[in-house]
Protein backbone atom coordinates (compact mmCIF):
# COMPACT_ATOMS: atom_id res chain seq x y z
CA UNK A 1 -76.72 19.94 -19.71
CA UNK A 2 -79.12 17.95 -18.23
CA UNK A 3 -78.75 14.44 -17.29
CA UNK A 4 -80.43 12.48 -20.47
CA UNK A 5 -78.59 14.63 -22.65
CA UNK A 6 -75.39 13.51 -20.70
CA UNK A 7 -76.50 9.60 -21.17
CA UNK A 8 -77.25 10.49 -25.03
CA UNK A 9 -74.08 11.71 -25.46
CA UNK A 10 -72.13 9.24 -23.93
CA UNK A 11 -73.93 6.40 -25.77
CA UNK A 12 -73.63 8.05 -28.85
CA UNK A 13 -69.28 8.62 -27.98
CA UNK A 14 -69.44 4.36 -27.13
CA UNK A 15 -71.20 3.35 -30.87
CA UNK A 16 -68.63 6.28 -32.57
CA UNK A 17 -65.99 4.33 -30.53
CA UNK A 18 -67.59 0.50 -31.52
CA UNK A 19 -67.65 1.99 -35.25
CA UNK A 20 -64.29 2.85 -35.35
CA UNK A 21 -62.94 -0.39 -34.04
CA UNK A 22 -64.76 -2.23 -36.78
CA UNK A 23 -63.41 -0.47 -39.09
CA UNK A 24 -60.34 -0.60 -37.82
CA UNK A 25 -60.57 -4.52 -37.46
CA UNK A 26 -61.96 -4.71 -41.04
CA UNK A 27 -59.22 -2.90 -42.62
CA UNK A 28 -56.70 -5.02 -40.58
CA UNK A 29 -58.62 -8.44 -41.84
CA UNK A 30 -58.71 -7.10 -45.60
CA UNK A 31 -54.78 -6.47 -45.27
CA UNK A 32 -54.31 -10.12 -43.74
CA UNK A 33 -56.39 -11.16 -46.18
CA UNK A 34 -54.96 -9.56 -49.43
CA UNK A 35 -51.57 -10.46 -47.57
CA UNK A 36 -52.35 -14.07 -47.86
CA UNK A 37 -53.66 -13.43 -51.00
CA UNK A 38 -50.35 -12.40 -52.35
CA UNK A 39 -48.20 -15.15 -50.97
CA UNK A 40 -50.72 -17.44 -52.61
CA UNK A 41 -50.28 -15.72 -55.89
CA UNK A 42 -46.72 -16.19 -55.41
CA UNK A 43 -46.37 -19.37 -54.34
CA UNK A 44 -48.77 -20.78 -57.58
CA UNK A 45 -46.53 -18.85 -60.32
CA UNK A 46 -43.72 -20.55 -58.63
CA UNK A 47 -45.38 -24.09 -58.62
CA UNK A 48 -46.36 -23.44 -62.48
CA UNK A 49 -43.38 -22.46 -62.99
CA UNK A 50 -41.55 -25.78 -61.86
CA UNK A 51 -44.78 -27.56 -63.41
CA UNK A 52 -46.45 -25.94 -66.09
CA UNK A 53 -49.64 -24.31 -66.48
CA UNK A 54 -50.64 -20.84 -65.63
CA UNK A 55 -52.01 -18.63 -62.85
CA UNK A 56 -55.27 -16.44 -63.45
CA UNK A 57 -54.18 -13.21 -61.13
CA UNK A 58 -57.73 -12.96 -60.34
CA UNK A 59 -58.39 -16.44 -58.81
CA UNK A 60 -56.03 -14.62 -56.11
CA UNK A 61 -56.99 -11.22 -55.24
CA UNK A 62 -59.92 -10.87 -52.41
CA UNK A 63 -61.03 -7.06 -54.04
CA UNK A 64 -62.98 -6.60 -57.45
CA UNK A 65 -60.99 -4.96 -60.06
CA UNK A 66 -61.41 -4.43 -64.15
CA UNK A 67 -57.57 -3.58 -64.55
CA UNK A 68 -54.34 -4.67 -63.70
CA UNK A 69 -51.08 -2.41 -64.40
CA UNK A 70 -47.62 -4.26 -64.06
CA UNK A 71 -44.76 -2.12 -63.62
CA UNK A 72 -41.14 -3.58 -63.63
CA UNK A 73 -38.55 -3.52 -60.66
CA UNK A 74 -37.46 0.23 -59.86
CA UNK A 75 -40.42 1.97 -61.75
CA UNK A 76 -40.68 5.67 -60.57
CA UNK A 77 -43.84 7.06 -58.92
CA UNK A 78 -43.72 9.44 -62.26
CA UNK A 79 -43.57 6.87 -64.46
CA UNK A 80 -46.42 4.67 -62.60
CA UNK A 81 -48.04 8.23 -62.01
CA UNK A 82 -47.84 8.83 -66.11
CA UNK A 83 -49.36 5.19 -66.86
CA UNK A 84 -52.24 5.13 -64.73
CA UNK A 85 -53.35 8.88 -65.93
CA UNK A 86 -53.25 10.89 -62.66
CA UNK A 87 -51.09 11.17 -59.50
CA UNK A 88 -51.33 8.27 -56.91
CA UNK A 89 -48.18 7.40 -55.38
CA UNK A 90 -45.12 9.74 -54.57
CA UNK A 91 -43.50 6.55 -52.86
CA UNK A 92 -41.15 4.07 -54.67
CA UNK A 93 -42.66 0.57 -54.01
CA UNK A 94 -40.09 -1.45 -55.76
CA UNK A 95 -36.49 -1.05 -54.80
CA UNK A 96 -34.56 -4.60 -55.31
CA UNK A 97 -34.44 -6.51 -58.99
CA UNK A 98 -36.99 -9.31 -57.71
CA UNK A 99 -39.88 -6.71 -56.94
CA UNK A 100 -42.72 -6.15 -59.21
CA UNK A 101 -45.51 -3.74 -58.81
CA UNK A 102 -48.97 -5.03 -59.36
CA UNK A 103 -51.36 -2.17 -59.42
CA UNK A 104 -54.98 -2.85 -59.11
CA UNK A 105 -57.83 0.04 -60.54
CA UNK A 106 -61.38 -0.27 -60.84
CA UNK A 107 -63.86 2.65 -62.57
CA UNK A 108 -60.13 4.40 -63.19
CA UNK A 109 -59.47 4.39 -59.20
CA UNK A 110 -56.63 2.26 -57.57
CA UNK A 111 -58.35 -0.21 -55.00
CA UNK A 112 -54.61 -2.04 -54.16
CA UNK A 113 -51.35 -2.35 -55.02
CA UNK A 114 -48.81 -5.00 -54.26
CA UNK A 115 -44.99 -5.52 -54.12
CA UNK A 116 -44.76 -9.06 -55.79
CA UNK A 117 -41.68 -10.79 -55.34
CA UNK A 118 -43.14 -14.76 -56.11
CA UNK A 119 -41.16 -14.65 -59.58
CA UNK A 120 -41.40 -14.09 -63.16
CA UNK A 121 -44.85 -12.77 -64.15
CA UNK A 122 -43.77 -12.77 -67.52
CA UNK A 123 -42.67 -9.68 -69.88
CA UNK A 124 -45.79 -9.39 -71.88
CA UNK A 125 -47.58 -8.29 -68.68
CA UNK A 126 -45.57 -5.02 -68.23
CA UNK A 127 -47.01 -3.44 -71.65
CA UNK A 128 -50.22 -2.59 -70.71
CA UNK A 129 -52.76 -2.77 -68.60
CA UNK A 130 -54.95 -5.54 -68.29
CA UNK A 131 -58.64 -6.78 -67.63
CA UNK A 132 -58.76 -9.63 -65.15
CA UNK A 133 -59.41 -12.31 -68.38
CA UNK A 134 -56.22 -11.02 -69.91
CA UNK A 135 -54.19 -11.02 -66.36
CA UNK A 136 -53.00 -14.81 -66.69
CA UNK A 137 -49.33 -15.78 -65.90
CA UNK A 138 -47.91 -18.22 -68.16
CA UNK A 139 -43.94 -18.54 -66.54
CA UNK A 140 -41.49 -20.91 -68.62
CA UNK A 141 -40.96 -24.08 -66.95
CA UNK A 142 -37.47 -24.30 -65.62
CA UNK A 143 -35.76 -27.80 -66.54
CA UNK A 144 -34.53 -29.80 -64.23
């Protein structure tokens, strides 16, 4: 090869290389992000919990979504599998009573998932799926 086919080459490896590492930095930011996301979720059911009101899920999460599937502590990948209509997950992402598993789709795809331990989301959100209007948290207050 000659020597401008070298330099091509080589400048064409360094943008491959810049590429990767921002995507690599952007999926490390979106996890950070949805991260914080989560512990903000958490931390307002808890607050409305001791204070009233509810939480709109959506106010929280930093991804578009038009459904929201809840699935108790200890759910099986076959029975998360069976809800959501096709295999996704072989893993089990709940294994302690405190651990919910929110489970974001959009157009019938799952764009996230997260293990939500930030307290009771409520029974009525474990039936069936929900659009982000519906996905509101409405936890009893706790007395005193």
């Amino acid at each position: 090869m000659n020597k401008k086919v070298h330099i091509l080459l080589l400048a064409g490896v360094i943008a491959m290389g810049s590429w990767v590492g921002l995507a690599t930095g952007s999926a490390v930011s979106a996890t950070k992000q949805e991260t914080a996301a989560k512990t903000s979720l958490e931390e307002a059911v808890k607050r409305a919990a001791a204070q009233g009101g509810e939480v709109h899920i959506r106010d929280y999460t930093p991804f578009e979504w038009d459904l929201l599937h809840v699935f108790p502590p200890y759910s099986t990948p076959d029975q998360i599998n069976a809800r959501l209509g096709y295999h996704w997950t072989d893993r089990h992402l709940s294994s302690d009573d405190g651990t919910s598993i929110l489970v974001f789709t959009r157009q019938g795809r799952v764009v996230g998932h997260w293990s939500y331990t930030g307290g009771s989301l409520g029974q009525s959100l474990y039936e069936q799926p929900m659009s982000p209007e519906e996905a509101v948290v409405k936890p009893a207050v706790k007395p005193n």
